[in-house]
N, C-alpha and C. Protein backbone atom coordinates (compact mmCIF):
# COMPACT_ATOMS: atom_id res chain seq x y z
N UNK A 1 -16.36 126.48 147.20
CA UNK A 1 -15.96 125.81 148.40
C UNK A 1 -16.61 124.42 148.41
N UNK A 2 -15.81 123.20 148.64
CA UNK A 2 -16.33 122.04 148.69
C UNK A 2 -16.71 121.83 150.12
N UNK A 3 -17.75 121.15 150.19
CA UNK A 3 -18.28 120.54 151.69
C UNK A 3 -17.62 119.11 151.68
N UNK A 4 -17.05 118.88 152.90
CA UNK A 4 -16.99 117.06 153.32
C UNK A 4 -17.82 117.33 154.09
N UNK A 5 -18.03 115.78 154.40
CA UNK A 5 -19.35 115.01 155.29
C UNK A 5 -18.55 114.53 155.92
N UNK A 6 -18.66 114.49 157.35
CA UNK A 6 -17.64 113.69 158.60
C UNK A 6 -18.65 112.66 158.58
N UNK A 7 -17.95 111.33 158.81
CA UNK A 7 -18.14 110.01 159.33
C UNK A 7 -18.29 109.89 160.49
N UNK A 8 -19.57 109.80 160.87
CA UNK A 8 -19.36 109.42 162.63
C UNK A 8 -19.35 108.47 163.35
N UNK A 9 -18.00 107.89 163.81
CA UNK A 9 -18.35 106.83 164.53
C UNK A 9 -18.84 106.00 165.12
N UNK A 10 -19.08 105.34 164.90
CA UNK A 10 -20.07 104.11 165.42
C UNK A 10 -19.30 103.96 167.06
N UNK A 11 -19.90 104.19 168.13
CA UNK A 11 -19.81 103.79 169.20
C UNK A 11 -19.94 102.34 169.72
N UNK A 12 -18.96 101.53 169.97
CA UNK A 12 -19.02 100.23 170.63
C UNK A 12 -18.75 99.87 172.16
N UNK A 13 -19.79 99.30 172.72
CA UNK A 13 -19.37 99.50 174.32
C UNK A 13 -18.41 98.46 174.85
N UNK A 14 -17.31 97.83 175.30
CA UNK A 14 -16.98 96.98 175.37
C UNK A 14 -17.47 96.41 176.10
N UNK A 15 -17.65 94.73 175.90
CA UNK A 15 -18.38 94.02 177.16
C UNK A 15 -17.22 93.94 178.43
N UNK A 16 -17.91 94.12 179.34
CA UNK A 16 -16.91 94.37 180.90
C UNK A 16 -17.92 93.31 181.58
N UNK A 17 -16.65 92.21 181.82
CA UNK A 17 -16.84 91.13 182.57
C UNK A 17 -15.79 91.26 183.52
N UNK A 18 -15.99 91.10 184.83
CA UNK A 18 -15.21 91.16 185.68
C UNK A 18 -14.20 89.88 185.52
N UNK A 19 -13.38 89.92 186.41
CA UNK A 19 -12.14 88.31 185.95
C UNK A 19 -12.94 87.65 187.26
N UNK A 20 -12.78 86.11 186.98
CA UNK A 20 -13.22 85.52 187.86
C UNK A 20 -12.20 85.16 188.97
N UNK A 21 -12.24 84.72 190.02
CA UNK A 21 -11.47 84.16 191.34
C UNK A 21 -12.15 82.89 191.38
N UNK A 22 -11.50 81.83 191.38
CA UNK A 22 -11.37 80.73 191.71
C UNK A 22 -10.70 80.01 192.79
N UNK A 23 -11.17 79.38 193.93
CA UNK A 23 -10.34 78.85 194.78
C UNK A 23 -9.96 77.83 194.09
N UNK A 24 -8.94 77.16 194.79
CA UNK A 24 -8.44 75.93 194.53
C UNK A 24 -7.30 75.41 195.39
N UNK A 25 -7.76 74.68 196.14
CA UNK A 25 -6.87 73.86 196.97
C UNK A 25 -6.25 74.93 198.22
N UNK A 26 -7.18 75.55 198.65
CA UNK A 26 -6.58 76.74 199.44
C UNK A 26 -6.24 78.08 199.05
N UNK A 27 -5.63 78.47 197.72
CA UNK A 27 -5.21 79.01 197.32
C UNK A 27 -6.60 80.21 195.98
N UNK A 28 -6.11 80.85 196.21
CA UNK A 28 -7.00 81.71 194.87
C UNK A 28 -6.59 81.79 193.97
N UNK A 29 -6.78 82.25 192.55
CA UNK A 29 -6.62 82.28 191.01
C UNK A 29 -7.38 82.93 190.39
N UNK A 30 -6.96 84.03 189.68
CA UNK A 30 -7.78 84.75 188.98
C UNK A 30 -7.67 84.86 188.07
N UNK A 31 -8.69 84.38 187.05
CA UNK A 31 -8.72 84.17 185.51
C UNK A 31 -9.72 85.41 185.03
N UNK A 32 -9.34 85.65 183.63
CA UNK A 32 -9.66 87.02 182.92
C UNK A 32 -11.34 86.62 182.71
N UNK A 33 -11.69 88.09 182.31
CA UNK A 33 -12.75 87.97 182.27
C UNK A 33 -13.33 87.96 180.87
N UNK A 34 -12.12 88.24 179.97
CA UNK A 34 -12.43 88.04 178.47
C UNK A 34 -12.21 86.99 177.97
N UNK A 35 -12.63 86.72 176.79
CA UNK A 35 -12.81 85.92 176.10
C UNK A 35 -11.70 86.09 174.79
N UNK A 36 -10.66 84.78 175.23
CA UNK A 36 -9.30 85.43 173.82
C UNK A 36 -10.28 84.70 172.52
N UNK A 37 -9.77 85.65 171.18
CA UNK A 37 -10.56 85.50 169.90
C UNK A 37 -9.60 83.44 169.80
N UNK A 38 -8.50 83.26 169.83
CA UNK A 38 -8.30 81.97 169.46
C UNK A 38 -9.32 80.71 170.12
N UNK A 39 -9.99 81.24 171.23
CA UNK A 39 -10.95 80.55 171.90
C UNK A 39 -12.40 79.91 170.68
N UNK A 40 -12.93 81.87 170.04
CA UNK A 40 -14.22 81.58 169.89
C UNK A 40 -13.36 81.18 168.45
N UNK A 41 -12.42 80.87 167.79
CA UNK A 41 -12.46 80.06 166.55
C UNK A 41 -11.88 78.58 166.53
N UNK A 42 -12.14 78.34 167.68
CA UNK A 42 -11.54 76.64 167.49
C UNK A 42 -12.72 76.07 166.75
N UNK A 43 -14.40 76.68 167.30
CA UNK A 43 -15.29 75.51 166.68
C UNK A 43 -15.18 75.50 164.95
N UNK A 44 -15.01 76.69 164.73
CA UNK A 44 -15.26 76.85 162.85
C UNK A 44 -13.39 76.05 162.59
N UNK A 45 -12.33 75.77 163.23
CA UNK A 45 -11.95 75.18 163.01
C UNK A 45 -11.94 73.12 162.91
N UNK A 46 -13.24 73.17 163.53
CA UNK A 46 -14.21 71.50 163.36
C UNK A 46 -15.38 71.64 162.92
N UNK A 47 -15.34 70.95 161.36
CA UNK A 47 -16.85 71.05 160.78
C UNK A 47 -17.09 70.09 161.31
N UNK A 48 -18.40 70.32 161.58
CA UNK A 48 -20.01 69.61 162.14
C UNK A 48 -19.68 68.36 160.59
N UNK A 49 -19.99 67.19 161.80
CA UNK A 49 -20.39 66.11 161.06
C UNK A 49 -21.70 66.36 160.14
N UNK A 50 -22.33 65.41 158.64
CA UNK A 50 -23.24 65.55 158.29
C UNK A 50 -24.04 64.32 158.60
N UNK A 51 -23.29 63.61 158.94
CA UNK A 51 -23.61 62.11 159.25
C UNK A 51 -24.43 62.14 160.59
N UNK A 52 -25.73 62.23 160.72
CA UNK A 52 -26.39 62.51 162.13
C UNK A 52 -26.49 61.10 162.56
N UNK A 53 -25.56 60.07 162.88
CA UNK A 53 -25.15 58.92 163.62
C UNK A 53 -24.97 59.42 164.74
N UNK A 54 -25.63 58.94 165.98
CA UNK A 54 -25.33 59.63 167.48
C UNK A 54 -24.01 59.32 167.51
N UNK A 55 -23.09 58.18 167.40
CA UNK A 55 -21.93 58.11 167.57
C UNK A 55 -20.72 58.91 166.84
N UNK A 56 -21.35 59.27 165.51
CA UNK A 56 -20.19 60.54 165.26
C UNK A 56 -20.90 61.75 165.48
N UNK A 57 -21.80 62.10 166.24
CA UNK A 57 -22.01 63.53 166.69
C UNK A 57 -21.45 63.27 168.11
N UNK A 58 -21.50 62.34 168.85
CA UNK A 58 -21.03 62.47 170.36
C UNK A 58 -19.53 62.48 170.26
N UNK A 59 -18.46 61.45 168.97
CA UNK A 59 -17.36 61.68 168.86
C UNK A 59 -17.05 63.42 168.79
N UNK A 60 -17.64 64.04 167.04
CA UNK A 60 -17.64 65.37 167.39
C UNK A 60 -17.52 66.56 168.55
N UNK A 61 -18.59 66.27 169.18
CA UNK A 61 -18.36 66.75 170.36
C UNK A 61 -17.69 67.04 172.00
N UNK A 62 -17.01 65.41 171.70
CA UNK A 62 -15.70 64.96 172.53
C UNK A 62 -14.84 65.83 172.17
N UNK A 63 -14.41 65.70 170.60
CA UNK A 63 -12.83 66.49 170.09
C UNK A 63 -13.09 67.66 169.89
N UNK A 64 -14.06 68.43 170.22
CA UNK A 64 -14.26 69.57 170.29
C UNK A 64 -14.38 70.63 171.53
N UNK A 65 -14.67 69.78 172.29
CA UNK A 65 -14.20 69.81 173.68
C UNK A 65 -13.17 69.91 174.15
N UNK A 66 -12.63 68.37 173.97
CA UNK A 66 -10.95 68.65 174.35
C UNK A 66 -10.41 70.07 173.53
N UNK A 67 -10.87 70.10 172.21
CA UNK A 67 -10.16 71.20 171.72
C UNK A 67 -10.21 72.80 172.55
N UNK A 68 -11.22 72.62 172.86
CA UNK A 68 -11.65 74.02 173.80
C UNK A 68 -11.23 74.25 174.79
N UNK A 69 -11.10 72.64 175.56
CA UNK A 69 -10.48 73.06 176.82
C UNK A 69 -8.49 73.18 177.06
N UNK A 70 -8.52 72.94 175.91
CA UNK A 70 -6.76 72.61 175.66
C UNK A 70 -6.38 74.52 175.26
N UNK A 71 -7.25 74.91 174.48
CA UNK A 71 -6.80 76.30 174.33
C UNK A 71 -7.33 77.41 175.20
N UNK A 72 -8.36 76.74 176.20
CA UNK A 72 -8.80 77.44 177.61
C UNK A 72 -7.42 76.93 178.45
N UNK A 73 -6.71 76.38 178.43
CA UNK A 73 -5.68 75.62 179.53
C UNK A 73 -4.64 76.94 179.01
N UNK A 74 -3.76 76.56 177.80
CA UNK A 74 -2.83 77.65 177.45
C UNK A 74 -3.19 79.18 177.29
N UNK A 75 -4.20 79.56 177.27
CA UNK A 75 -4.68 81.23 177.09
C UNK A 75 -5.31 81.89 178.10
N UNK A 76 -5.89 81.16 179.28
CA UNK A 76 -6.53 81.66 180.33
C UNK A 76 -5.71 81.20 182.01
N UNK A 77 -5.71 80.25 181.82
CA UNK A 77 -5.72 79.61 183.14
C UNK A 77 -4.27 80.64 183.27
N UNK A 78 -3.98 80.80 184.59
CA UNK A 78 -2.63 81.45 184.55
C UNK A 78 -1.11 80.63 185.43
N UNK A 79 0.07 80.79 184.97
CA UNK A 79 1.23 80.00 185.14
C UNK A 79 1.01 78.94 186.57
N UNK A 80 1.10 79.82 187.18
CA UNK A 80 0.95 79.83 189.08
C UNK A 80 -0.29 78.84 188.98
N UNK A 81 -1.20 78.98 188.50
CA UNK A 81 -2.25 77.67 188.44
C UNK A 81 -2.03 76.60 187.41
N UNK A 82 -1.30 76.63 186.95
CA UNK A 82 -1.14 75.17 185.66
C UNK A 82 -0.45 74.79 186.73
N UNK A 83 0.60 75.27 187.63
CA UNK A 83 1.60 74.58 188.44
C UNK A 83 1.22 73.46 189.61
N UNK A 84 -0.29 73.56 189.70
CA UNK A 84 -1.01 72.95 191.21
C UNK A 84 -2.40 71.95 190.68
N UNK A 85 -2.55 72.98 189.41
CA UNK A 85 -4.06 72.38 189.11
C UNK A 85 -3.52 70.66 188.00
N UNK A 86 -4.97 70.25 189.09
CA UNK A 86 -4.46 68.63 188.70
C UNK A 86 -5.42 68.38 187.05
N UNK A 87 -5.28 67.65 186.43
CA UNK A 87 -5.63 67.67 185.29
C UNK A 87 -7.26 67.24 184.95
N UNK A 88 -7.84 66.08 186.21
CA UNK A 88 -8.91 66.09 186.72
C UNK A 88 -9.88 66.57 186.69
N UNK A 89 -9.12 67.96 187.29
CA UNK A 89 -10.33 69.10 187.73
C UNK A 89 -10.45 70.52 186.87
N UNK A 90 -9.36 70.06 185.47
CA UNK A 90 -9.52 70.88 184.72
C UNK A 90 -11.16 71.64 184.19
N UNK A 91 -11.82 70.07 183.95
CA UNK A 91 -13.22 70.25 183.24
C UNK A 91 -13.86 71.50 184.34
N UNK A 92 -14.08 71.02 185.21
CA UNK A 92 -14.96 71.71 186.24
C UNK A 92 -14.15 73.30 186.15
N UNK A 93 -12.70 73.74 186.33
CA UNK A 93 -12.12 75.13 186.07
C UNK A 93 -13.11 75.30 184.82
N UNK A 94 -12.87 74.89 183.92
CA UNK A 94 -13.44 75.26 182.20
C UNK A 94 -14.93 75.54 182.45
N UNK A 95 -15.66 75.14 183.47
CA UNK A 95 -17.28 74.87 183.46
C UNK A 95 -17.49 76.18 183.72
N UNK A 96 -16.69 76.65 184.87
CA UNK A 96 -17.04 77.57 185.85
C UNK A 96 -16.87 79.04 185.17
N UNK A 97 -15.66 78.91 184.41
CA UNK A 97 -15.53 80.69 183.79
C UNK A 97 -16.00 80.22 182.37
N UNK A 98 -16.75 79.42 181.63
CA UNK A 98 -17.02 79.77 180.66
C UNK A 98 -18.86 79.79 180.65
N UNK A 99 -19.36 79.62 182.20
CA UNK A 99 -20.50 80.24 182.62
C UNK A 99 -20.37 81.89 183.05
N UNK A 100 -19.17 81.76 183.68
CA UNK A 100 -19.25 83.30 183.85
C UNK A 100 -18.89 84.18 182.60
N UNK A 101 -18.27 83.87 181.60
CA UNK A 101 -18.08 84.85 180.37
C UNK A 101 -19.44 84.39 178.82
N UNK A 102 -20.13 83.44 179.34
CA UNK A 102 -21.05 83.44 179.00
C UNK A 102 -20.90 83.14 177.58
N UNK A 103 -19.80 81.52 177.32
CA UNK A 103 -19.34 81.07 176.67
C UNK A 103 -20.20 80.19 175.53
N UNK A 104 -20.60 80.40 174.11
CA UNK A 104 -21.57 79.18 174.40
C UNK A 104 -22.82 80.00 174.12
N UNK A 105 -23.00 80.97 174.84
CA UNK A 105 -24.51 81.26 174.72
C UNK A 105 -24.65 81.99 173.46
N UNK A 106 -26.24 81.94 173.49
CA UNK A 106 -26.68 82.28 171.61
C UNK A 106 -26.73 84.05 172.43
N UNK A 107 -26.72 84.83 171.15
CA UNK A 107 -26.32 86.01 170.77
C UNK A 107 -27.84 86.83 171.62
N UNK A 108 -28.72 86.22 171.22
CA UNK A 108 -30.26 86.10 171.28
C UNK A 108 -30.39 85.90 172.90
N UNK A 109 -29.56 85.54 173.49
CA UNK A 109 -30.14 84.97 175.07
C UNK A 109 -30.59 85.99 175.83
N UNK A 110 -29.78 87.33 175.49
CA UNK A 110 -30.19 88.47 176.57
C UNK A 110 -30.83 89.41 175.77
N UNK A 111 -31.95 89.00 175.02
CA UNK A 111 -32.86 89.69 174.47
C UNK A 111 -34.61 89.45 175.01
């Protein structure tokens, strides 16, 4: 009689972030509380300058920005709010849920 050995699954908890509510202009909006994967690969889609010139690390960090917040605009924000939200006040939307999903932060922070 042969023995197998069962594999036991590795248990993963999912992170559970609530969706955020946002007012805006009277009105509420509720954006997810996850984080879409096309989000966390825009940066490895912009290599880091090697040139440590403040002016091409602050460029860097401009177009990397916009890049973030352009695929936070199409993947999060939802229809009913692209329709009202002025373009302005995009940054500040982007500030607010990517503090609450804890965008950004090192791996290490809640240790």
């Amino acid at each position: 009689m042969s023995e197998t050995t069962a594999v036991k699954a590795k248990l993963i908890k999912a992170k559970s972030r609530p969706a955020l509510v946002v007012e805006y202009d009277g009105t509420e909006y509720t954006l997810p509380g996850r984080i879409p994967s096309e989000i966390m690969t825009v940066q490895a889609s912009f290599k880091a300058p090697k040139n440590p010139a403040k002016d091409v690390q602050e460029q860097y960090q401009r177009e990397l920005g916009v890049a973030l917040v352009d695929r936070f605009y199409d993947l999060v924000v939802p229809d009913t709010f692209k329709g009202v939200l002025d373009m302005e006040d995009l940054g500040a939307v982007f500030e607010a849920w990517s503090e609450h999903v804890g965008l950004g932060e090192s791996k290490d922070s809640d240790k």
